[in-house]
C-alpha atoms as a PDB file:
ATOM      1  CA  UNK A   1     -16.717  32.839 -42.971  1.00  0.00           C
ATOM      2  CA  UNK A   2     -13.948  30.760 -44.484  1.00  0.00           C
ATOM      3  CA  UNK A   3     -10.416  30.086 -43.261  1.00  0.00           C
ATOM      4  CA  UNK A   4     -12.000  28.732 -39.929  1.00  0.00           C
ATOM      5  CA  UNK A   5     -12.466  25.108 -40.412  1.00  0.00           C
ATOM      6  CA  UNK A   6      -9.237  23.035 -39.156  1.00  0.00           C
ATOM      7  CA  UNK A   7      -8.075  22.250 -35.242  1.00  0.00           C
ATOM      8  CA  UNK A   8      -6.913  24.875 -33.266  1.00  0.00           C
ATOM      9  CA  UNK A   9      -4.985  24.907 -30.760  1.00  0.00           C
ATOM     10  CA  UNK A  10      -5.497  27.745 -27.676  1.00  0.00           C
ATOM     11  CA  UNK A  11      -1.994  30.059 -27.098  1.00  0.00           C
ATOM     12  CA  UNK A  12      -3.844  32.670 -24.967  1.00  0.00           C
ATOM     13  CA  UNK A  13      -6.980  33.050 -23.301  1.00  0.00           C
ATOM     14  CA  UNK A  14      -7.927  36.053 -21.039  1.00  0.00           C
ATOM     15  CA  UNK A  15      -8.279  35.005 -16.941  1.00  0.00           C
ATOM     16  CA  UNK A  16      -6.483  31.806 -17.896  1.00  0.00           C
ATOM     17  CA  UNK A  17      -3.279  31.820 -15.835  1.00  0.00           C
ATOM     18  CA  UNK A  18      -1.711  28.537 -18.054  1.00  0.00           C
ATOM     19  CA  UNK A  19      -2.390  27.389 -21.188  1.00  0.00           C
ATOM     20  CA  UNK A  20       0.891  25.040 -20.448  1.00  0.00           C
ATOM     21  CA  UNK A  21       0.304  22.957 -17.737  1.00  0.00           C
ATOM     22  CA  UNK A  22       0.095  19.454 -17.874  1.00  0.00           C
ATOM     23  CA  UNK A  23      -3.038  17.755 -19.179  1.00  0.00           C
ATOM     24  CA  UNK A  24      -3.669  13.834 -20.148  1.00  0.00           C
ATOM     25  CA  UNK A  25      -4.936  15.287 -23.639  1.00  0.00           C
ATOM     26  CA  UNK A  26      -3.571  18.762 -25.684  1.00  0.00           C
ATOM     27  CA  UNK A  27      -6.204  21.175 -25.860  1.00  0.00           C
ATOM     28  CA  UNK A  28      -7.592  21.319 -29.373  1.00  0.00           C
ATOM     29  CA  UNK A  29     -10.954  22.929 -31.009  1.00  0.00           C
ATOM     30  CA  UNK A  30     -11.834  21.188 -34.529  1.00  0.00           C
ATOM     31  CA  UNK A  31     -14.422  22.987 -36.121  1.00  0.00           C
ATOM     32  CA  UNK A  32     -15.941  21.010 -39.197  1.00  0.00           C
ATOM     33  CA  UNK A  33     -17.166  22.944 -42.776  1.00  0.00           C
ATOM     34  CA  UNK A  34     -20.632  20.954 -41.911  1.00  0.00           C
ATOM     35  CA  UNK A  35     -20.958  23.307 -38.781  1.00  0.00           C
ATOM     36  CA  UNK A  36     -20.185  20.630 -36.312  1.00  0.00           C
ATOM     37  CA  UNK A  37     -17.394  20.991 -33.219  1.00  0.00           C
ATOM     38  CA  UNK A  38     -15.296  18.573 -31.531  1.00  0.00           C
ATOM     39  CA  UNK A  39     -12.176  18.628 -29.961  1.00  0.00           C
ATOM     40  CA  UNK A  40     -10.356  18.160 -25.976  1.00  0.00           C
ATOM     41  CA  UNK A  41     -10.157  20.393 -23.445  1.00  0.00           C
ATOM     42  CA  UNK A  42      -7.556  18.709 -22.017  1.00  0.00           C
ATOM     43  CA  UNK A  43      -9.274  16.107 -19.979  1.00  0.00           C
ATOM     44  CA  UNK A  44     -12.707  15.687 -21.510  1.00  0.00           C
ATOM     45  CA  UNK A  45     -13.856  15.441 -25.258  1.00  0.00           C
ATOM     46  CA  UNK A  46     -16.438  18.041 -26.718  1.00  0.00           C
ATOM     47  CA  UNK A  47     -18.951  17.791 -29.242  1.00  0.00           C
ATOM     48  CA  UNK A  48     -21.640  20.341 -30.886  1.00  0.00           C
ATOM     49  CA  UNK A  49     -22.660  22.593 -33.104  1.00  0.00           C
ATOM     50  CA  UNK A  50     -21.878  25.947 -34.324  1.00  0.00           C
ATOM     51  CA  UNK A  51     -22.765  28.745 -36.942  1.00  0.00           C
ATOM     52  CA  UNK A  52     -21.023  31.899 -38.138  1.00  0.00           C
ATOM     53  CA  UNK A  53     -23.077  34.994 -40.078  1.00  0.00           C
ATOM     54  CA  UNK A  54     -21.854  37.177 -43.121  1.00  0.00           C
ATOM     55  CA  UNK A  55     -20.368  39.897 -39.754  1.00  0.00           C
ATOM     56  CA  UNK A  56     -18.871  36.742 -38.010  1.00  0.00           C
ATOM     57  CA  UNK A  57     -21.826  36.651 -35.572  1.00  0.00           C
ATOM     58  CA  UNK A  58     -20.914  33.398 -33.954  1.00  0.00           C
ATOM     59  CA  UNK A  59     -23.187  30.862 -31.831  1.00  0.00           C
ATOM     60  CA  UNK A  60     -22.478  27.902 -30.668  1.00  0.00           C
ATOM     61  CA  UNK A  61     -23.888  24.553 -28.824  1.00  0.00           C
ATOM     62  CA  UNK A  62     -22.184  22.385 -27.002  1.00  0.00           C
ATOM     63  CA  UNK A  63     -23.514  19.099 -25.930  1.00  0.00           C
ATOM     64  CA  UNK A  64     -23.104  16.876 -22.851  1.00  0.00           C
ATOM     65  CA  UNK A  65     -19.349  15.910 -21.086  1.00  0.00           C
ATOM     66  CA  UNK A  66     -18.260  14.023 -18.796  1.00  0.00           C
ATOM     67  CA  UNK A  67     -16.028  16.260 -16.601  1.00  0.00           C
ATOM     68  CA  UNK A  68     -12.974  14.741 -15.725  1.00  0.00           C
ATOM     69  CA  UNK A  69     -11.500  16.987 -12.950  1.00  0.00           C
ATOM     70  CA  UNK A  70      -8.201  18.279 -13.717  1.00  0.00           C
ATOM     71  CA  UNK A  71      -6.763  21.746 -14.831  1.00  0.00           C
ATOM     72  CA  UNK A  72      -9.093  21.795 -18.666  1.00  0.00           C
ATOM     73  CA  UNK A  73      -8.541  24.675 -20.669  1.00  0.00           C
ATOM     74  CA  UNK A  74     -12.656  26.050 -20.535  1.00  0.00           C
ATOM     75  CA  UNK A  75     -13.567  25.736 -23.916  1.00  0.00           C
ATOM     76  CA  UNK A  76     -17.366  25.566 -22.921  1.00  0.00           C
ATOM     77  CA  UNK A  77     -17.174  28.228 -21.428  1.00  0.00           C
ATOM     78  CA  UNK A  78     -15.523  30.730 -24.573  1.00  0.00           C
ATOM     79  CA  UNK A  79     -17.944  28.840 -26.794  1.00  0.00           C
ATOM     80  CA  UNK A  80     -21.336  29.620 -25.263  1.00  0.00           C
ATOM     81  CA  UNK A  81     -20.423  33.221 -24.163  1.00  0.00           C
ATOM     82  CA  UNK A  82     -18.828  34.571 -27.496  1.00  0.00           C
ATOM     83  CA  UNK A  83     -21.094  36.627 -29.741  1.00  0.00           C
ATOM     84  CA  UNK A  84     -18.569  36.527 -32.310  1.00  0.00           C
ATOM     85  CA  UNK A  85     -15.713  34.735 -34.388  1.00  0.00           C
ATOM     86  CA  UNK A  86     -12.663  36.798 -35.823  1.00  0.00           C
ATOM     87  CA  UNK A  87      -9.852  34.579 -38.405  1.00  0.00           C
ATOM     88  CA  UNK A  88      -6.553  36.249 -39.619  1.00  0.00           C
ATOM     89  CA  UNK A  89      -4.412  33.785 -41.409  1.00  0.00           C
ATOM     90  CA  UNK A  90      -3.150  31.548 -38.483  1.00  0.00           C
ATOM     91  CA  UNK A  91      -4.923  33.330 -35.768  1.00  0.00           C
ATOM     92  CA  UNK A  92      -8.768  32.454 -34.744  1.00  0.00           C
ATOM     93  CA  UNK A  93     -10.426  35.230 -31.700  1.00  0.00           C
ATOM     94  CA  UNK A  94     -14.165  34.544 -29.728  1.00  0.00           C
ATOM     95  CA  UNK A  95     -15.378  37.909 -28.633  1.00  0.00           C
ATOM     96  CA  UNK A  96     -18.060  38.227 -26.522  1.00  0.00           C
ATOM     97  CA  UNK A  97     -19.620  41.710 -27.433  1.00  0.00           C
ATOM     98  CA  UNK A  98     -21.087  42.516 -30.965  1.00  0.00           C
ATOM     99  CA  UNK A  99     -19.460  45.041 -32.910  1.00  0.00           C
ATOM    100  CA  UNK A 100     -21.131  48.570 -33.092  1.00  0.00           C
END
């Protein structure tokens, strides 16, 4: 799938009261053209792996962190529960069911 390689940054995120409180770090996603991850959720760096499919099946690992405690923006959590990846021009969406 192209158009999804660059760092994103989260605006909305659904049971997330606050994607504006204060953090040591913003909260970014970098996903590489080589299929690797990276980024900050706000308090502790991520690293892994991902892979999209022709339908923008999407799968994703993420390795070890060291969890700094503070209010983190849960990109673990988005990553390892979506089943798929949408991009329109600026905007990239995780959804967690398959489509039909």
């Amino acid at each position: 799938m192209q158009g999804v390689s660059g760092t994103w940054r989260p605006v909305q995120m659904a049971g997330l009261k606050s994607l504006k409180a204060t953090r040591p770090d913003d909260p970014v996603l970098v996903l590489r053209p080589d299929g690797t991850l990276g980024g900050s959720d706000g308090c502790n760096g991520l690293q892994g792996t991902y892979s999209i499919g022709q339908r923008g099946q999407f799968a994703a690992t993420v390795g070890p962190q060291h969890l700094i405690g503070c209010d983190n923006v849960p990109h673990t959590g988005v990553l390892r529960a979506a089943k798929r990846i949408a991009a329109d021009a600026d905007t990239l969406q995780f959804l967690r069911r398959r489509r039909a």
